[in-house]
Protein backbone atom coordinates (compact mmCIF):
# COMPACT_ATOMS: atom_id res chain seq x y z
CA UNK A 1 20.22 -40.15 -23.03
CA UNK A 2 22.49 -41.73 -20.19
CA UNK A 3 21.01 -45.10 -20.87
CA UNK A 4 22.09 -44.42 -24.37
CA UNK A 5 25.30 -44.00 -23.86
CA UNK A 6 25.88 -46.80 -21.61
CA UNK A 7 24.61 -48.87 -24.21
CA UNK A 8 27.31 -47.84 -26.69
CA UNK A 9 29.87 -48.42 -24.67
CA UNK A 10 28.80 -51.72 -23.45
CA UNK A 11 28.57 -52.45 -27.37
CA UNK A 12 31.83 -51.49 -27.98
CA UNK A 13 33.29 -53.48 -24.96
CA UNK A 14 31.63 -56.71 -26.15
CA UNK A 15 33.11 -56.08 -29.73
CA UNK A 16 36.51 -55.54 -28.28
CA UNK A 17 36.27 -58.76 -26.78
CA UNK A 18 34.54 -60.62 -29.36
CA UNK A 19 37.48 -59.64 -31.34
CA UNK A 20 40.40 -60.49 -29.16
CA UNK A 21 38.55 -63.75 -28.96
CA UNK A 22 38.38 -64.44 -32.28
CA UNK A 23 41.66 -63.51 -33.32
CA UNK A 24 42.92 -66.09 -31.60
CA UNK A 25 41.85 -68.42 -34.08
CA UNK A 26 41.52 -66.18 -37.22
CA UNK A 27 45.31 -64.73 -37.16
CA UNK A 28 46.09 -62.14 -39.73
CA UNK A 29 49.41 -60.43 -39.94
CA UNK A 30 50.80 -57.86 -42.32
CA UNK A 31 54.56 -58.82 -43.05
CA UNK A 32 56.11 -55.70 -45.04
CA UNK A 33 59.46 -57.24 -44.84
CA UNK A 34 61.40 -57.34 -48.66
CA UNK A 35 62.23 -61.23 -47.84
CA UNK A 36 58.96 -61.71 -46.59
CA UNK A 37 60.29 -63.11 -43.36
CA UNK A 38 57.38 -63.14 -41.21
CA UNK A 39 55.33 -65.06 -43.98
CA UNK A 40 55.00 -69.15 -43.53
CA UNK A 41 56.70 -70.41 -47.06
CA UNK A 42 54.31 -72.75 -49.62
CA UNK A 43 56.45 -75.91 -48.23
CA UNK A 44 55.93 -75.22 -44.45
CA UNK A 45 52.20 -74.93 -45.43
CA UNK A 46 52.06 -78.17 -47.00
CA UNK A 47 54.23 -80.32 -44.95
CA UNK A 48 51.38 -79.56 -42.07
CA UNK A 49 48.42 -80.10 -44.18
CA UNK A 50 49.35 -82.91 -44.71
CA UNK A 51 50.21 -84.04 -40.86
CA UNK A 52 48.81 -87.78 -40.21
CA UNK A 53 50.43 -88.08 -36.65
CA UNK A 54 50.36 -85.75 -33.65
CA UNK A 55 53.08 -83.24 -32.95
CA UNK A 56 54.07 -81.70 -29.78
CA UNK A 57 56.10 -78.69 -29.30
CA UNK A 58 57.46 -77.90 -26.10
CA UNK A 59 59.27 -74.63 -26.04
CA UNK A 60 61.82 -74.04 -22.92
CA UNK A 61 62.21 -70.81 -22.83
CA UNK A 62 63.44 -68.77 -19.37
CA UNK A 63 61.69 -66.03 -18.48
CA UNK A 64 62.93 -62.31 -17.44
CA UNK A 65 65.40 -62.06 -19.93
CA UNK A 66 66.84 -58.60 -22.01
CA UNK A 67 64.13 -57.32 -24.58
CA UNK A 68 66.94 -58.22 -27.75
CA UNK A 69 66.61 -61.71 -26.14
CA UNK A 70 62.83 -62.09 -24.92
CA UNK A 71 61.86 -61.13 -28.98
CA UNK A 72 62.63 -64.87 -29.36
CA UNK A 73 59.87 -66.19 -27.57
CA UNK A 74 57.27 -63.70 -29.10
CA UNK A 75 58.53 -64.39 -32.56
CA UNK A 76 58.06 -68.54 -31.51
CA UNK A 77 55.02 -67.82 -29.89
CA UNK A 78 53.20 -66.31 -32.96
CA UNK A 79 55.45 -69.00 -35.20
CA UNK A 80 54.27 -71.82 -33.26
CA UNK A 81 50.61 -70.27 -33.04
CA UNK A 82 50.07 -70.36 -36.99
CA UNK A 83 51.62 -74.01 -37.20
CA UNK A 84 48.97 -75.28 -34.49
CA UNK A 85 46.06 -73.41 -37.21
CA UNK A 86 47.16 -75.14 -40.38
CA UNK A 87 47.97 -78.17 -38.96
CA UNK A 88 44.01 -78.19 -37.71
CA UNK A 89 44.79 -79.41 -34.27
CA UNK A 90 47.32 -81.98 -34.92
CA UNK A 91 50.59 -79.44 -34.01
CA UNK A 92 50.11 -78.45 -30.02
CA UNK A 93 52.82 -76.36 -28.51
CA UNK A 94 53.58 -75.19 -24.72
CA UNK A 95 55.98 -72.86 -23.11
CA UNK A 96 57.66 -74.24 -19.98
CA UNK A 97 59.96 -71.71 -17.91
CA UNK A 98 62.96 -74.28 -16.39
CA UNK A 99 63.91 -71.37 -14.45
CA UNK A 100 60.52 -72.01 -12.19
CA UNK A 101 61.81 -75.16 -10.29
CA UNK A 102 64.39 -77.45 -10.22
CA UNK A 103 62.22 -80.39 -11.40
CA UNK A 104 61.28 -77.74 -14.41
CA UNK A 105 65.26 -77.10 -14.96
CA UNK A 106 65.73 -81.05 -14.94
CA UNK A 107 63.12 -81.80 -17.37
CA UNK A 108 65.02 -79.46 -19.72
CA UNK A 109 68.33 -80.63 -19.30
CA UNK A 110 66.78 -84.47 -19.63
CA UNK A 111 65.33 -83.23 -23.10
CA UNK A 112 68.84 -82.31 -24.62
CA UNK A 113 68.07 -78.33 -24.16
CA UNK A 114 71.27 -77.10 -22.57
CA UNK A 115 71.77 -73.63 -20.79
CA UNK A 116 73.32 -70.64 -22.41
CA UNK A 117 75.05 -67.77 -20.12
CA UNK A 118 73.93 -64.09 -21.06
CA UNK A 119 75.07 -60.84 -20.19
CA UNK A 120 72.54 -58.61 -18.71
CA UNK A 121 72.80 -55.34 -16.86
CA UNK A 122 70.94 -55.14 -13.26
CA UNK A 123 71.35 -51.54 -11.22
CA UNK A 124 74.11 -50.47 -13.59
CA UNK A 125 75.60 -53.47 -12.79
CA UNK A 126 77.03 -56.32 -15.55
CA UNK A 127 76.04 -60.29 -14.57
CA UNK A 128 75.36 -63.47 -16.35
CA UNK A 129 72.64 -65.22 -16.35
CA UNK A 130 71.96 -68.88 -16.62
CA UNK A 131 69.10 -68.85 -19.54
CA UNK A 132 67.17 -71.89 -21.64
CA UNK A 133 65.95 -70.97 -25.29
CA UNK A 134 65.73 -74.13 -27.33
CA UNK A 135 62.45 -76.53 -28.09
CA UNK A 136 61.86 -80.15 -28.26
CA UNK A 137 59.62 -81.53 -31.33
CA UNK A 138 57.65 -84.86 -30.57
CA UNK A 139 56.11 -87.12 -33.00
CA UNK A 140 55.17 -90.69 -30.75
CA UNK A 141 58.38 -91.62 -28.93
CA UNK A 142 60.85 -89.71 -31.56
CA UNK A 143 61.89 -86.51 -31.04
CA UNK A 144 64.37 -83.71 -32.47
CA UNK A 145 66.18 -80.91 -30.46
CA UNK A 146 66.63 -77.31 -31.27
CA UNK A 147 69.14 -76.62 -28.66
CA UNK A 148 69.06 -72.70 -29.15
CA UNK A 149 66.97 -70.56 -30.65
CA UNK A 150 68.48 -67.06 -31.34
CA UNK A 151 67.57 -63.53 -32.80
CA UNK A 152 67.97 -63.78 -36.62
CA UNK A 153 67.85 -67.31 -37.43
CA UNK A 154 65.81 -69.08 -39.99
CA UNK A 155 63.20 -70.24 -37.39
CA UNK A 156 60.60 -71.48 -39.88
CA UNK A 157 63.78 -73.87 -41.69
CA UNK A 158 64.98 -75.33 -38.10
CA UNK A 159 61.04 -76.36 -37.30
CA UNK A 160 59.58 -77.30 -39.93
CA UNK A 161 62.84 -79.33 -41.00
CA UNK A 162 62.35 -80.95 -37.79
CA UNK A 163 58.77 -82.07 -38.47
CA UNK A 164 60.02 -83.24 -41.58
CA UNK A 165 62.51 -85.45 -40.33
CA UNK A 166 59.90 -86.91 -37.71
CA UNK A 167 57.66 -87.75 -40.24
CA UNK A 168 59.19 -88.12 -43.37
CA UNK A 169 59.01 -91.47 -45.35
CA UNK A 170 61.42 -92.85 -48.12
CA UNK A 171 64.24 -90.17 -48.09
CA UNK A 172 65.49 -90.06 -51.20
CA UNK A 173 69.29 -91.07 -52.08
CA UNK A 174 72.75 -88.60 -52.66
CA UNK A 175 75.71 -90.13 -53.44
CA UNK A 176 79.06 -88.88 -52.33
CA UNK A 177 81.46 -90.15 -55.57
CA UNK A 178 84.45 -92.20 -53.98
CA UNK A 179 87.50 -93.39 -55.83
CA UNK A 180 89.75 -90.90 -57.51
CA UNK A 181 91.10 -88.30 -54.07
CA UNK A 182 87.49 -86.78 -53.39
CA UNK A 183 86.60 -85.46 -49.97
CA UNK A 184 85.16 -88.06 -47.88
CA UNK A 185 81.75 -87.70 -45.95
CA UNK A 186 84.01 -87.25 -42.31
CA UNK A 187 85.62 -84.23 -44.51
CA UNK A 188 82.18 -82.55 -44.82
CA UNK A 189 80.85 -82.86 -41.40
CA UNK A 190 78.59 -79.71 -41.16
CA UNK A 191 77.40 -80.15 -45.02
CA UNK A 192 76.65 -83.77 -44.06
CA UNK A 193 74.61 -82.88 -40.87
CA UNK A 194 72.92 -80.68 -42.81
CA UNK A 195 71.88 -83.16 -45.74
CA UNK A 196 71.44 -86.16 -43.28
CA UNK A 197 67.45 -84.50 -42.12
CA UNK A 198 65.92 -84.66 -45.57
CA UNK A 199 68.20 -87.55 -47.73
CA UNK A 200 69.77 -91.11 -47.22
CA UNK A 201 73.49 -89.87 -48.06
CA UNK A 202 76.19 -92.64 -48.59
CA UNK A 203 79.30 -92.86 -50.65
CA UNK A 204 79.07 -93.94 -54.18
CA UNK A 205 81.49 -96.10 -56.22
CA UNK A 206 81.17 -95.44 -60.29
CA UNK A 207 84.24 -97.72 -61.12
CA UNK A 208 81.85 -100.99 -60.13
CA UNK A 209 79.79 -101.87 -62.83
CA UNK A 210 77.38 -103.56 -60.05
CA UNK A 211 76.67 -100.16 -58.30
CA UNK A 212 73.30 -99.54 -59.65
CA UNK A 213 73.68 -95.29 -59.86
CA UNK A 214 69.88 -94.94 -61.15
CA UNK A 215 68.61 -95.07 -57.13
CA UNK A 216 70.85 -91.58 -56.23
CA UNK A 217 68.41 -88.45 -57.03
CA UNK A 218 71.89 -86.54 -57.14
CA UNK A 219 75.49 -87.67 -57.25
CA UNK A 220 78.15 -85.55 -55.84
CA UNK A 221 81.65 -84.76 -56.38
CA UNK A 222 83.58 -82.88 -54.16
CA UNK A 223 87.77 -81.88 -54.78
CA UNK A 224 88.85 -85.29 -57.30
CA UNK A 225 92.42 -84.94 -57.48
CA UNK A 226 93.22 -88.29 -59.19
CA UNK A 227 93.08 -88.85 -63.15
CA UNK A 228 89.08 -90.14 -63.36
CA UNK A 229 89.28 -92.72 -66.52
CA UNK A 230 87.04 -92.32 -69.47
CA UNK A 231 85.04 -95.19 -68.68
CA UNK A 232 83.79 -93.81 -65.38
CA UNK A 233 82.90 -90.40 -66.98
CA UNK A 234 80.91 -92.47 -69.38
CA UNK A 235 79.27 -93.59 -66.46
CA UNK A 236 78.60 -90.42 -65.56
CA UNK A 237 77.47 -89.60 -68.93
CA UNK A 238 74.95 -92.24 -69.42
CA UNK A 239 73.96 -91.53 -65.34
CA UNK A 240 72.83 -88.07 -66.64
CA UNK A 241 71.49 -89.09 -69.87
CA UNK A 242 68.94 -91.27 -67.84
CA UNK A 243 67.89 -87.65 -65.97
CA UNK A 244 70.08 -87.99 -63.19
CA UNK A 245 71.66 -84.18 -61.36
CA UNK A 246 75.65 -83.98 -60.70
CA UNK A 247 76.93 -81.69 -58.33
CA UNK A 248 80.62 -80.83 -59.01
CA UNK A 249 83.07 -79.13 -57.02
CA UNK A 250 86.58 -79.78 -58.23
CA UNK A 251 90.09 -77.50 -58.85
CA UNK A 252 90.96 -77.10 -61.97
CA UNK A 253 94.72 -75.48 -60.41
CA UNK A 254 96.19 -76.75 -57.53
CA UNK A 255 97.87 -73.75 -55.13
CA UNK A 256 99.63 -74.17 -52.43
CA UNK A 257 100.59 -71.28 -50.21
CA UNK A 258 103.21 -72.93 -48.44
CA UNK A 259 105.50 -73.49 -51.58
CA UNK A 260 103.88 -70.35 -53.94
CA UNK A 261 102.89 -72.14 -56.44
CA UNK A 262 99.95 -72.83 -58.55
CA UNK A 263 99.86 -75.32 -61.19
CA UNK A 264 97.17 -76.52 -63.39
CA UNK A 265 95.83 -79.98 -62.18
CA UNK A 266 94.65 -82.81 -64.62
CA UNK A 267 91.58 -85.09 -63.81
CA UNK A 268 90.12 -85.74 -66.99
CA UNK A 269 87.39 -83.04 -65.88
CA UNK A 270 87.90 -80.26 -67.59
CA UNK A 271 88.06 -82.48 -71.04
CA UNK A 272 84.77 -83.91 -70.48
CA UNK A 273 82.98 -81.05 -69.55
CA UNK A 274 84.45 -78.94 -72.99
CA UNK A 275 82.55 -81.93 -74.61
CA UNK A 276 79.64 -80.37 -73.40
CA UNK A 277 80.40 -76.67 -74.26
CA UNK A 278 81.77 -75.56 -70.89
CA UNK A 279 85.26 -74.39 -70.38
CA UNK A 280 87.30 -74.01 -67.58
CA UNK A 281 90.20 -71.97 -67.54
CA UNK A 282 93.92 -73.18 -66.63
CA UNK A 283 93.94 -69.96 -64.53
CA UNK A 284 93.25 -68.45 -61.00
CA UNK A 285 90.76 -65.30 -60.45
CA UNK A 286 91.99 -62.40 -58.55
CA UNK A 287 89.44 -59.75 -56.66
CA UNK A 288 89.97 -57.12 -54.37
CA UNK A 289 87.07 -58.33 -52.25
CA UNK A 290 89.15 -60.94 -50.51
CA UNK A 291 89.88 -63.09 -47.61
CA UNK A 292 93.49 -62.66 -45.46
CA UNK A 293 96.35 -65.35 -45.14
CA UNK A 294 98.74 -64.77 -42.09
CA UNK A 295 102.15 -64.01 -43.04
CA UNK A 296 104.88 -64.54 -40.33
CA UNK A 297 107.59 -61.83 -39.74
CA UNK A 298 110.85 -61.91 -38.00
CA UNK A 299 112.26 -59.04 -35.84
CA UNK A 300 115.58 -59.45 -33.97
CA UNK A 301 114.27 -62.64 -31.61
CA UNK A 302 111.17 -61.97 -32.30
CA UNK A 303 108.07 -63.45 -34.69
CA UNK A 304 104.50 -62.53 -35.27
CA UNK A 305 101.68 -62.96 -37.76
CA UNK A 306 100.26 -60.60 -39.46
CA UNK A 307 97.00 -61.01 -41.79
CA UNK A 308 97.28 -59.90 -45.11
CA UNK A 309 94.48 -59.53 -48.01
CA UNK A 310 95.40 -62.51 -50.81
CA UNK A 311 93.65 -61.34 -54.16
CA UNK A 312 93.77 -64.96 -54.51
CA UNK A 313 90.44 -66.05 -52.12
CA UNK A 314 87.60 -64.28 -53.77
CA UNK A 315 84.79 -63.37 -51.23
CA UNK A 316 81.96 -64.01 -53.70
CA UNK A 317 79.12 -61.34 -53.17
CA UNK A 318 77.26 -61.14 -55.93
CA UNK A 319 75.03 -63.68 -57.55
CA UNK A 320 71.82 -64.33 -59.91
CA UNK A 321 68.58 -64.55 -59.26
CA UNK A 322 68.95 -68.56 -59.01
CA UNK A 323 66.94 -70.16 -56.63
CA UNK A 324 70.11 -72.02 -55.03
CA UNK A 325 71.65 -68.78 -54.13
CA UNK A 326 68.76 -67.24 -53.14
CA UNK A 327 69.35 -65.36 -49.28
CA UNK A 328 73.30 -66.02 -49.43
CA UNK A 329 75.21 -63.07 -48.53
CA UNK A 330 79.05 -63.43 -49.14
CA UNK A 331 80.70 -67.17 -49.82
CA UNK A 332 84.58 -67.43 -49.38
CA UNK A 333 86.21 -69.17 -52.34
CA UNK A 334 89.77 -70.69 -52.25
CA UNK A 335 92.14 -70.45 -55.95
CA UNK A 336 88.84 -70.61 -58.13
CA UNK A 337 89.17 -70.64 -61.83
CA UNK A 338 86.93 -68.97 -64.39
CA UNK A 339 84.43 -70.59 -66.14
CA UNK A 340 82.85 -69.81 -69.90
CA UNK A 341 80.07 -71.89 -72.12
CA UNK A 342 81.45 -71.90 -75.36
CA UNK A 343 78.35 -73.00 -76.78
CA UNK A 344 76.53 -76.74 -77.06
CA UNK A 345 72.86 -76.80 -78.47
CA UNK A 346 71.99 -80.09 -76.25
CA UNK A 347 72.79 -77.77 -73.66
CA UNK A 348 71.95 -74.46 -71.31
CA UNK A 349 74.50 -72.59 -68.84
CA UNK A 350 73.41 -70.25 -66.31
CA UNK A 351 76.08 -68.68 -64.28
CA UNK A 352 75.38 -68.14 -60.48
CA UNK A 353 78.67 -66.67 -58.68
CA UNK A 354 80.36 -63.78 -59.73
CA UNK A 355 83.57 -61.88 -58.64
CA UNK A 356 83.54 -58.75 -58.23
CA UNK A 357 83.10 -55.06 -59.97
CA UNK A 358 87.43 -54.99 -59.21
CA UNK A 359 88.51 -57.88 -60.27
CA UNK A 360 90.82 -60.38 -62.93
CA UNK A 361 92.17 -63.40 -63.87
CA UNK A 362 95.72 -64.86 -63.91
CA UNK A 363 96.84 -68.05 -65.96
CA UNK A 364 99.17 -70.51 -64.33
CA UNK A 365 101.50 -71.96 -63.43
CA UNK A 366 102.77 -68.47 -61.37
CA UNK A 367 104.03 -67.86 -57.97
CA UNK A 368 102.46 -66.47 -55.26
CA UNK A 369 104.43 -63.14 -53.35
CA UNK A 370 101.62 -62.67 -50.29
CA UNK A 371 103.49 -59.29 -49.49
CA UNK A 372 102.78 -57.78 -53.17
CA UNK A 373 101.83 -54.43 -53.29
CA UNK A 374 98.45 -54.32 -55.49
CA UNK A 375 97.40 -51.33 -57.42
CA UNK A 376 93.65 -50.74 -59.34
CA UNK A 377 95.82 -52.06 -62.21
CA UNK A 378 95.84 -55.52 -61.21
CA UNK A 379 92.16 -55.69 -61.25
CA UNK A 380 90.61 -54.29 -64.56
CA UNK A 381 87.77 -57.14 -65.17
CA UNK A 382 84.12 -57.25 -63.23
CA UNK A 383 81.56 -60.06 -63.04
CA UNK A 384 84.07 -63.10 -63.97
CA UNK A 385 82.14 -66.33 -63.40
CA UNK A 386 83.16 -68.85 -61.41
CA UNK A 387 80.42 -71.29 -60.83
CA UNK A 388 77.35 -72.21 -62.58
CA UNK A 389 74.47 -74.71 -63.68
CA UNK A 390 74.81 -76.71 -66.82
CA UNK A 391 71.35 -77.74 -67.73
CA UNK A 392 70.62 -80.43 -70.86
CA UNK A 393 68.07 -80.05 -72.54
CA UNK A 394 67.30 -84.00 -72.64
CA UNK A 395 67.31 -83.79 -68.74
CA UNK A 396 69.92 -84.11 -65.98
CA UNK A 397 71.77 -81.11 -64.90
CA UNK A 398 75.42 -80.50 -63.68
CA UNK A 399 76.09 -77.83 -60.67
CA UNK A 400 79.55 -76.52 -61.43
CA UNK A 401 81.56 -74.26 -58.73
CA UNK A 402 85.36 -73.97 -59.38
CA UNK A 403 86.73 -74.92 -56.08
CA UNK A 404 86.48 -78.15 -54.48
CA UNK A 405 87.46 -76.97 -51.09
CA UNK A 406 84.98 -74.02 -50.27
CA UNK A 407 82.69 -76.51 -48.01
CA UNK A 408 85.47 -79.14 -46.77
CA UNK A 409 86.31 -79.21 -42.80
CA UNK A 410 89.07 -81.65 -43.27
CA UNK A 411 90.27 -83.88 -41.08
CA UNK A 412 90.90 -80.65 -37.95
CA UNK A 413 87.31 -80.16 -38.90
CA UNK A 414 88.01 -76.57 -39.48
CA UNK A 415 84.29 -74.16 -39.37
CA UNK A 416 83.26 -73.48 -42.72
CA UNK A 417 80.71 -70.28 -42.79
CA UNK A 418 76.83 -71.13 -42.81
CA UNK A 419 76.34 -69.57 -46.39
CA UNK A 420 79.63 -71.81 -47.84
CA UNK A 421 77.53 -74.50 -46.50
CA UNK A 422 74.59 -73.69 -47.58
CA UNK A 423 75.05 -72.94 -51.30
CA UNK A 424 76.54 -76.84 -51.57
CA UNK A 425 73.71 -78.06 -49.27
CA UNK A 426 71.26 -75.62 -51.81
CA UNK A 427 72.71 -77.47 -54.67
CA UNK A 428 71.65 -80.52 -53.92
CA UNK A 429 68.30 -79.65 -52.46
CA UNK A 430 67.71 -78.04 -55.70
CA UNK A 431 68.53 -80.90 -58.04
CA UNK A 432 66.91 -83.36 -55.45
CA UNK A 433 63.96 -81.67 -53.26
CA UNK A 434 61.10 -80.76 -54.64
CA UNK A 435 59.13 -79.74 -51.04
CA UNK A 436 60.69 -76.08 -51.60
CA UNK A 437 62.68 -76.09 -47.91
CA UNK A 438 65.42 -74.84 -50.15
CA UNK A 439 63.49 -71.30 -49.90
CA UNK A 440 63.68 -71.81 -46.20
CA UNK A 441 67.25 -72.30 -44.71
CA UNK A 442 68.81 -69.05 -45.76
CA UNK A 443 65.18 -67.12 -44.81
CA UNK A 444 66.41 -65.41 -42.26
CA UNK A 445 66.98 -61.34 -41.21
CA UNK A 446 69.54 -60.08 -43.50
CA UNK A 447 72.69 -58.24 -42.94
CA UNK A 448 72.88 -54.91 -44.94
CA UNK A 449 76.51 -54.34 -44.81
CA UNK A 450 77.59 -50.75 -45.48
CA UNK A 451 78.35 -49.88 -48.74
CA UNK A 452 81.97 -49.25 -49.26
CA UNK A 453 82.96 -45.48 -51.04
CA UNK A 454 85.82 -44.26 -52.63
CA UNK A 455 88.09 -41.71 -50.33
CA UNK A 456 86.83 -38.31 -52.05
CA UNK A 457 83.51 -39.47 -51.38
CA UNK A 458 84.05 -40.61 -48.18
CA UNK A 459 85.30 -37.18 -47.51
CA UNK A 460 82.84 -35.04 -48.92
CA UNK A 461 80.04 -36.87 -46.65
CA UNK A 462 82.30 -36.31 -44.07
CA UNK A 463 82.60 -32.33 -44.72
CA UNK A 464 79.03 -31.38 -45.59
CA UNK A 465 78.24 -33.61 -42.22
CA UNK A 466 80.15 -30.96 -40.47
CA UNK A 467 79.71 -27.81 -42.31
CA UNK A 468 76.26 -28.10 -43.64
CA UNK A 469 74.98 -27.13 -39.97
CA UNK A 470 76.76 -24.65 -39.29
CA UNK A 471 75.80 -23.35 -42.63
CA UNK A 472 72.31 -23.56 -42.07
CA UNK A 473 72.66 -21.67 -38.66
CA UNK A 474 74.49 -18.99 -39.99
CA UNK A 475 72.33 -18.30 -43.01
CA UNK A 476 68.96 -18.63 -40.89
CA UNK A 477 70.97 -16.24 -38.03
CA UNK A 478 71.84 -13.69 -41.51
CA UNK A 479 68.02 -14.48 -42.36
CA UNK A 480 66.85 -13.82 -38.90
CA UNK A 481 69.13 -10.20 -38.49
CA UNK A 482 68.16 -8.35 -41.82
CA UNK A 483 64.41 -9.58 -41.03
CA UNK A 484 64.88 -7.94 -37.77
CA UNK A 485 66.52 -4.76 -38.71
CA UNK A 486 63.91 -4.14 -41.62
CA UNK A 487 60.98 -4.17 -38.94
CA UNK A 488 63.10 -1.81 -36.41
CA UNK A 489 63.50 0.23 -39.88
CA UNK A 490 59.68 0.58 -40.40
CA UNK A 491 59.04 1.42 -37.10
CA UNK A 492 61.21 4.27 -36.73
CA UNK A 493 59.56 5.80 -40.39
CA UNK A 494 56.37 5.43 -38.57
CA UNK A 495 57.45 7.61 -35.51
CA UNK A 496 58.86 10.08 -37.47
């Protein structure tokens, strides 16, 4: 009997580590996440079945560091881990911990993978600490840095990116349009750092007959503020007709806050495209889900600024189900117009941006008064469209958004927010790229922002919060007394 049971739990100990063995190299996770987060996408999947060169990973990652923090390396660990399986041997990846040794530390810092300073807490006491959390990927002799890896980010987009720009062959071409006021590639620094891993990008003339446009998968045009003459929209025309993609980004009204004014702007654009049933309005949208302008005050000697919400910058939150805006959360628009297909039977429209549920539209010219005092009046239209894709049905397709300067840094290279990049960098990736790393770039933990509520509803949370309770207590106490009193009750008719 005791020789039995020994030999069931000698079983059971070999199975244990029969299975921790294999698991190693048959990994199976559930990922119950609504974005699917924790999943490898279709195009990571392929790009390393198809590996022909060796890959090394080498992860620099410090050791010791706050849980929030440390979830980094596990998330890498089990990243990295499925990579090295599909790529059957050809991805290897390492963990090194620079904060071992100085020769460690120096091998990091010769890589490119600079130090980040962290707050930690130690004996109820607040330091920083000197921490490394970025990765090196190797293909031969080239080699591409990512510098720091964080909570949150799209992991899967920064790596396998990476692997495709080590190993990628024949980029195809976008072409910046040049020639009539558009923003130059120096104005779109972060789009253009973006764009540079997967594409050959280079300005693009259409006014020279000699510039052969056929070799551009996509053309862009970003904030034209010249007259464009017919002859290089029939350019553009016969570009498209031959299955070529346009991305256009381009005001329709030019505002300027400094003077108040907005005024409509003429480029030829809006003509051409009513030619092929879309119309753009000679008017500025207005939404109560806005961004602020600073508005200077004077008090005796004294100035300061003061941010104020301008109706006039729409923070775009809600969009289709289109693949290109797929993961975005909330892109800041600047004076956008509305948009409208009127109707063309060689072609298809499919808005993608939408104001808001508070929201309307304004036709210019008008003046601007940043210290107005808005009332639910001002905004009685919902869902006004303000950006869309124009598809023909002979092939070629146009990507329309109704602001030219939503992804511009300009010449002070201000920051543009990751999702205002990303929905121009996702417009091009989805009229050019067909691997699918669209999918991957905003794949990423979401923010689920609070839902706003109106006052009384605010209020009655607030109440039955408080009072609901206490209710309960008292009723259960009431519950809890009569109960009581009714036994006492019975006893004393049984005495008696």
């Amino acid at each position: 009997m005791l020789k039995s049971k020994y030999n069931i739990i000698l079983i059971v100990l070999l199975a244990f580590v029969a299975l921790n063995y294999f698991s190693k190299y048959l990994f199976v996770r559930l990922d119950l996440t609504e974005n699917n987060a924790f999943t490898l996408s279709k195009a990571t999947k392929e790009i390393l079945k198809s590996l022909d060169e060796n890959i090394e990973v080498i992860a620099y990652f410090s050791e010791g560091l706050p849980v929030d923090i440390a979830k980094s390396r596990e998330e890498l660990d089990n990243l990295l881990n499925e990579y090295a399986n599909l790529s059957k041997g050809k991805l290897t990846y390492r963990f090194i911990n620079p904060n071992e040794s100085a020769a460690t530390e120096e091998e990091a810092n010769k890589e490119g993978i600079r130090p980040v300073m962290i707050n930690v807490r130690e004996k109820d006491q607040a330091k920083q600490q000197k921490a490394y959390l970025g990765a090196v990927i190797k293909v031969g002799d080239a080699k591409d840095v990512v510098p720091v890896i964080q909570p949150g980010i799209a992991m899967e987009y920064a790596f396998t990116t990476g692997i495709k720009k080590l190993v990628g062959k024949n980029k195809p071409k976008v072409g910046f349009v040049q020639g009539h006021g558009e923003a130059t590639l120096q104005d779109l620094a972060q789009a253009y750092q973006e764009l540079s891993i997967l594409y050959q990008v280079n300005s693009s003339y259409v006014e020279y007959d000699t510039v052969d446009l056929s070799i551009y998968k996509t053309l862009v045009m970003i904030k034209p503020n010249d007259s464009i003459p017919p002859d290089h929209l029939a350019r553009l025309d016969q570009y498209l007709a031959n299955g070529g993609n346009l991305v256009l980004a381009y005001n329709q009204v030019e505002a300027n806050i400094q003077y108040g004014m907005a005024t409509p702007l003429n480029t030829g654009i809006k003509q051409w495209l009513s030619t092929k049933g879309l119309e753009v309005e000679d008017a500025l949208v207005r939404d109560t889900r806005c961004g602020q302008v600073n508005v200077t005050q004077q008090q005796g000697f004294f100035s300061f600024s003061t941010p104020v919400q301008f109706p006039y910058l729409p923070l775009i939150q809600k969009f289709s189900g289109h693949p290109l805006t797929k993961g975005l959360e909330q892109v800041m628009l600047e004076f956008a117009s509305p948009i409208n297909f009127t109707g063309n039977p060689d072609y298809e429209f499919t808005p993608i941006l939408y104001t808001s549920e508070k929201s309307s539209r304004e036709n210019v010219p008008l003046q601007f008064n940043v210290q107005r005092n808005w009332t639910e009046a001002d905004f009685t239209e919902k869902n006004i469209a303000v950006g869309g894709v124009l598809k023909a049905k002979a092939g070629g397709s146009i990507i329309v958004i109704t602001d030219g300067d939503f992804a511009i840094n300009g010449k002070e290279q201000r920051r543009q927010s990751e999702d205002n990049i990303s929905l121009l960098v996702n417009s091009i990736d989805y009229l050019s790229d067909d691997t699918g790393l669209i999918d991957l770039r905003t794949k990423s933990v979401e923010t689920r922002p609070i839902e706003e509520l109106t006052d009384s509803k605010r209020n009655t949370i607030k109440y039955l919060n408080f009072l609901l309770p206490i209710g309960l207590v008292v009723v259960y106490g009431i519950f809890r007394s009569n109960r009581s009193r009714q036994i006492r009750m019975r006893r004393m008719e049984e005495r008696y």
